[in-house]
Each structure stands twice: as C-alpha cells, then as structure tokens.
N, C-alpha and C. Protein backbone atom coordinates (compact mmCIF):
# COMPACT_ATOMS: atom_id res chain seq x y z
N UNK A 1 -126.49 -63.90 77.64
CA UNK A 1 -127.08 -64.81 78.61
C UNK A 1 -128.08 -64.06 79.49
N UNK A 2 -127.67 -62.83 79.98
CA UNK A 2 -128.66 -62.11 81.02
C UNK A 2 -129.92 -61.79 79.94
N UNK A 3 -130.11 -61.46 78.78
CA UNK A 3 -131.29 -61.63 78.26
C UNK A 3 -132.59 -62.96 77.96
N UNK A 4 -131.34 -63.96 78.09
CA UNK A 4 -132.47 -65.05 78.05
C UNK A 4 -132.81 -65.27 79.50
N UNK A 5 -131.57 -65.07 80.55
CA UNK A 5 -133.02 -65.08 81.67
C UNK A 5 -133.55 -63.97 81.62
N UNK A 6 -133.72 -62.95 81.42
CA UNK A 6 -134.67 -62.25 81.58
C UNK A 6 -135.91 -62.30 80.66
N UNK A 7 -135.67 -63.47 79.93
CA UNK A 7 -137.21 -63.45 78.72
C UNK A 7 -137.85 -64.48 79.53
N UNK A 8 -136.98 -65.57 80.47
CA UNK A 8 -137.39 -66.82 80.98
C UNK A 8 -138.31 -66.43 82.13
N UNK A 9 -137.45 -65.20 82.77
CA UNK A 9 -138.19 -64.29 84.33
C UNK A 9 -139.65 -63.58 83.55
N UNK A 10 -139.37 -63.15 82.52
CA UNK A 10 -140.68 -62.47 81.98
C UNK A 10 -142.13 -63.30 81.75
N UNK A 11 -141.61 -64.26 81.13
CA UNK A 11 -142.53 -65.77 80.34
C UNK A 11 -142.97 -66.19 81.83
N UNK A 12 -142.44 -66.28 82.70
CA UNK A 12 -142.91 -66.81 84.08
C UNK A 12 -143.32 -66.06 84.98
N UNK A 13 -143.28 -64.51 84.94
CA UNK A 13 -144.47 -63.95 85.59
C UNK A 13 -145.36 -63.45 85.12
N UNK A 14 -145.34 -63.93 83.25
CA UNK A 14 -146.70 -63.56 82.62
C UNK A 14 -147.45 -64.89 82.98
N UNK A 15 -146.98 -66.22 83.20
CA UNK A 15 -147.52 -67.58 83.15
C UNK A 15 -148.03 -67.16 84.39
N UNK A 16 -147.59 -66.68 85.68
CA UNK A 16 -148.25 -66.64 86.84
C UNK A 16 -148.88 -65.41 86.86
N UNK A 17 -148.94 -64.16 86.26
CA UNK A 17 -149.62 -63.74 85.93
C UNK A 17 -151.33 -63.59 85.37
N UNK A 18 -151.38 -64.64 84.52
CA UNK A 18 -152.40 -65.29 84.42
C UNK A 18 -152.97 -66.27 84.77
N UNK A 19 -152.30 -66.95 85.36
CA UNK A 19 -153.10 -68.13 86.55
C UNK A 19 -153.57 -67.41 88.00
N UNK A 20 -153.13 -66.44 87.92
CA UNK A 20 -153.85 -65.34 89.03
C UNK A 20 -155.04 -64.50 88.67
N UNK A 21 -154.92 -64.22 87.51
CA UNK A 21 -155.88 -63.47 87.01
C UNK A 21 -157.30 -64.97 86.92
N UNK A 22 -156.89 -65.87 86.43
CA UNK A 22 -158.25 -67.21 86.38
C UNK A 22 -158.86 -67.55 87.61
N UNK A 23 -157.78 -67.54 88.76
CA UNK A 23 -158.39 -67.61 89.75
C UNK A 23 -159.22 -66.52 90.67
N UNK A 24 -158.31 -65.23 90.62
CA UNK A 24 -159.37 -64.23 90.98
C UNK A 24 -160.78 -64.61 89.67
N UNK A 25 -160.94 -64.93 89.27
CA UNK A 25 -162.17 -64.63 88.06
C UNK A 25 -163.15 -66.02 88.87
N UNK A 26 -162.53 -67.40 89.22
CA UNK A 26 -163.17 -68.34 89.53
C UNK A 26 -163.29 -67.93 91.23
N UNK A 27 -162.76 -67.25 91.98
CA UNK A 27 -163.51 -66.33 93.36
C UNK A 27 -164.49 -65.99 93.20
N UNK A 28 -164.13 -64.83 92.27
CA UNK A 28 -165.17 -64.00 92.09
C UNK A 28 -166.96 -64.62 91.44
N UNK A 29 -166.53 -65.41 90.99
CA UNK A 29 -167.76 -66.55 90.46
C UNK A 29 -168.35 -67.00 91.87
N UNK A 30 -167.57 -67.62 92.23
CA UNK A 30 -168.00 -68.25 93.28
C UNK A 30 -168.56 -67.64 94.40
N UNK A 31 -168.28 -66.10 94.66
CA UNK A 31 -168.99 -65.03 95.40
C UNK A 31 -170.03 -64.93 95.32
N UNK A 32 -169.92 -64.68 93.62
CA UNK A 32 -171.56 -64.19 92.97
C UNK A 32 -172.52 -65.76 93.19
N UNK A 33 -171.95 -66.93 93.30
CA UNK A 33 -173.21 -67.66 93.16
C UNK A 33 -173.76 -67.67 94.68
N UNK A 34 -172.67 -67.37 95.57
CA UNK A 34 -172.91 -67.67 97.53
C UNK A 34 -173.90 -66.49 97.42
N UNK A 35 -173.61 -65.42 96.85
CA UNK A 35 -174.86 -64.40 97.30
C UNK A 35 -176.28 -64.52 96.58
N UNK A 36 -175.90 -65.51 95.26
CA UNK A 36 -177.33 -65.62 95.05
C UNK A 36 -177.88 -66.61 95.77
N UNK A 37 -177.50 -67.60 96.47
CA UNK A 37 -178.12 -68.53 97.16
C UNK A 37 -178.61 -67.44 98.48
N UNK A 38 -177.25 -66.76 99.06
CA UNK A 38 -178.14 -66.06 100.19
C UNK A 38 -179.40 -65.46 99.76
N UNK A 39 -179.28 -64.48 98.67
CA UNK A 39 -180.90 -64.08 98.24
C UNK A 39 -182.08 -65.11 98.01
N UNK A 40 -181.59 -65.97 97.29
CA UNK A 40 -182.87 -66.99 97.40
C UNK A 40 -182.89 -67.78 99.00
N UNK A 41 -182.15 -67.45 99.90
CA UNK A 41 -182.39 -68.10 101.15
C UNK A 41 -183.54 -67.25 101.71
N UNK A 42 -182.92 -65.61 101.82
CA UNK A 42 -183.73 -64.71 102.86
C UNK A 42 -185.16 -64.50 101.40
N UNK A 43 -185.14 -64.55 100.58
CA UNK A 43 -186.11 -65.33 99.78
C UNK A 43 -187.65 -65.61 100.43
N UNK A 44 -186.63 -66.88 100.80
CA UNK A 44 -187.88 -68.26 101.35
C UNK A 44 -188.07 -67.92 102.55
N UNK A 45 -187.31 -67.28 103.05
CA UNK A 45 -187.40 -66.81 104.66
C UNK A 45 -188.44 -65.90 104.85
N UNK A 46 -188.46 -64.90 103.80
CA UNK A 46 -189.09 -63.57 103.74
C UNK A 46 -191.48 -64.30 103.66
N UNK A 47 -190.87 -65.66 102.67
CA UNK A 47 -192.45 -65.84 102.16
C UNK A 47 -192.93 -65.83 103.44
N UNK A 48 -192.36 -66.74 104.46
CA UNK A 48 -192.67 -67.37 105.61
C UNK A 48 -193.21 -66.51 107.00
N UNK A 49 -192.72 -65.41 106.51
CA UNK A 49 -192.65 -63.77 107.40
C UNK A 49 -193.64 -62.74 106.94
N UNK A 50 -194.09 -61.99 107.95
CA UNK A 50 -194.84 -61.04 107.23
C UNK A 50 -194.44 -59.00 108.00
N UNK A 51 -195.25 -58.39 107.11
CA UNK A 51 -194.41 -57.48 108.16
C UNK A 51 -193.11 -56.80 107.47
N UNK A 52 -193.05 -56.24 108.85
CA UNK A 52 -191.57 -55.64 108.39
C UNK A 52 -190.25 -56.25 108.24
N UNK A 53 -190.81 -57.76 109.27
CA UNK A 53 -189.84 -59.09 108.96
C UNK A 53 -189.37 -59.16 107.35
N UNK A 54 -190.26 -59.39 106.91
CA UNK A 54 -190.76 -60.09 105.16
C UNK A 54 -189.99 -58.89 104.70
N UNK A 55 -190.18 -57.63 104.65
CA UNK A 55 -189.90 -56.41 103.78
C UNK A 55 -187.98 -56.09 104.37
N UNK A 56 -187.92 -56.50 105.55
CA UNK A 56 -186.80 -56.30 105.41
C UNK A 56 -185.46 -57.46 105.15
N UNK A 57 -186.06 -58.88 104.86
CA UNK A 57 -185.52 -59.85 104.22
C UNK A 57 -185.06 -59.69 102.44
N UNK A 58 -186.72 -59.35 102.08
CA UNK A 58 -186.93 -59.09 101.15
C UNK A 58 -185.60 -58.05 100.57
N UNK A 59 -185.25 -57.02 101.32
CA UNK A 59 -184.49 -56.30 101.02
C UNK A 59 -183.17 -56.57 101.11
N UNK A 60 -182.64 -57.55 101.80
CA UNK A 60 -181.56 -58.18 102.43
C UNK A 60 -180.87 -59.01 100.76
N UNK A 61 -182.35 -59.18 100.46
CA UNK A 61 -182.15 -60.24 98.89
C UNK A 61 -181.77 -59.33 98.05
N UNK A 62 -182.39 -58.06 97.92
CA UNK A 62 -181.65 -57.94 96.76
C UNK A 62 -180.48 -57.11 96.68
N UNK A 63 -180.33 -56.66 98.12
CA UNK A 63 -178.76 -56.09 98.03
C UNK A 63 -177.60 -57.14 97.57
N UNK A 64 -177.97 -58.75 98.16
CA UNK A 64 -177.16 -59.89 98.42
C UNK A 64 -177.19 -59.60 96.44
N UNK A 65 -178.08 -60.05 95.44
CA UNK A 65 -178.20 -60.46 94.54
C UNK A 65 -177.32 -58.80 93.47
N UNK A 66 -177.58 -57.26 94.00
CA UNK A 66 -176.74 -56.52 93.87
C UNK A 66 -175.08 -56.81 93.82
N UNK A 67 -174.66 -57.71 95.10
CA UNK A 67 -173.44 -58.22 95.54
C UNK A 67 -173.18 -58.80 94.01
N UNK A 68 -173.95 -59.58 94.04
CA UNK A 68 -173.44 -60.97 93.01
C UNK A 68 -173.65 -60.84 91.31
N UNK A 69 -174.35 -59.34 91.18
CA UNK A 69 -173.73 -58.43 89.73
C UNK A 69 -172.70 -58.09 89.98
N UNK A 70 -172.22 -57.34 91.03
CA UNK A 70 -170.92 -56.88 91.41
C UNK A 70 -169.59 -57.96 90.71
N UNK A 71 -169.74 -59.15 91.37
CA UNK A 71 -169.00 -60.21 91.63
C UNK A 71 -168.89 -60.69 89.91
N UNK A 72 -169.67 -60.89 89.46
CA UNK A 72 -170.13 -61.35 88.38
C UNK A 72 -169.30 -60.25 87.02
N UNK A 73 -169.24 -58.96 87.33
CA UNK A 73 -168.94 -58.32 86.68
C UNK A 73 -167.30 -58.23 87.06
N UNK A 74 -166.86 -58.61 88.01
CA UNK A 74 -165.35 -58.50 88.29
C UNK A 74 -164.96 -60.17 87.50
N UNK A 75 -165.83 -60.93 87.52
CA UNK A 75 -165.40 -62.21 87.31
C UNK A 75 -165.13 -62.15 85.55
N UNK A 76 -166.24 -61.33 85.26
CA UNK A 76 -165.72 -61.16 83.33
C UNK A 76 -164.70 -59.92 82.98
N UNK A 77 -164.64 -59.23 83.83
CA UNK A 77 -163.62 -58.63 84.07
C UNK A 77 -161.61 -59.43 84.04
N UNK A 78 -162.02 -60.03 84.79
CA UNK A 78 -161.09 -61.03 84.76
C UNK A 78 -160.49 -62.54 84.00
N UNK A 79 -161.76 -62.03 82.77
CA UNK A 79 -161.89 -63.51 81.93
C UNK A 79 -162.46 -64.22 81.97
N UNK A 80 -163.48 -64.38 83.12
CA UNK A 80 -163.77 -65.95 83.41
C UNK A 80 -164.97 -66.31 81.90
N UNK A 81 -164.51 -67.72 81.86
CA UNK A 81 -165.05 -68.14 80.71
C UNK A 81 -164.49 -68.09 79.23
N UNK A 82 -163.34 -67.41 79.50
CA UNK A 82 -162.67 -67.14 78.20
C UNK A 82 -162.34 -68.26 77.57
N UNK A 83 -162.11 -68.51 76.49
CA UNK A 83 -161.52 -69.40 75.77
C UNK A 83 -159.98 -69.40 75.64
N UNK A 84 -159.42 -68.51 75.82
CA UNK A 84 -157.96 -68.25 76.07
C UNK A 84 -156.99 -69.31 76.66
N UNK A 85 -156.43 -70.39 76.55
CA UNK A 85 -155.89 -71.15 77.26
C UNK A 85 -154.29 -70.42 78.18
N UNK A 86 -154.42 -69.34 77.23
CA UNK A 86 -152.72 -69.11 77.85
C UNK A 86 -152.05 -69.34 76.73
C-alpha cells in the first residue's frame, strides 16, 4: 500500500510540477512582450525628441528589447509552445 501512495504522491508532484513549469514559461512570455511594447513606446518617444533626450530613449529601447530576449529565452526554456500536453 505505501508504494501506491507513493507513485500517487509522485504522479502529483510531477502533474504540478509541470503546470508550474507552463506557467513560469507563459510569465515569462508575457515579460518579453511588456518590454517590447516599452521599447516601441520610448521608440515613439525618442522620434519626438532630439538630443540627448532621443539618444538616451533610444537606448532605454534597446536594453528594454535586450530584457525581452532574455524573457523570451527563459520562456523556451521552459517549454512554452510545446506541444507536450502532459
């Protein structure tokens, strides 16, 4: 008997196991798209600016868009998109 719960305890923190792992992956998505919007924000901000304004927006973008390889790469890291149902 103590082996079948322990296959039942196993099966259920591999099941939550991986519903943790999908959701860190759908965060992490969702990081990467907030920072690409911030880059295309300070973007449009930057056209509008000139100067050291503009150059240092400009730069603001692509660290943000840096962020969101980051993010992007933890998110396939984590599966996202897999076909894997579980």
């Amino acid at each position: 008997m103590s082996d079948f719960g322990n296959e039942g305890q196993a099966h259920r923190l591999e099941q939550e196991r991986i519903r943790l792992q999908r959701r860190m992956a759908e965060v992490a998505a969702s990081i990467a798209d907030t920072e690409e919007q911030v880059a295309g924000t300070f973007e449009a901000i930057a056209e509008r600016r000139s100067g050291p304004d503009a150059e240092r927006l400009r730069v603001e973008a692509e660290e943000a868009r840096g962020y969101a390889a980051k993010e992007r790469g933890r998110a396939a890291g984590y599966g996202q998109g897999s076909d894997d149902d579980g």
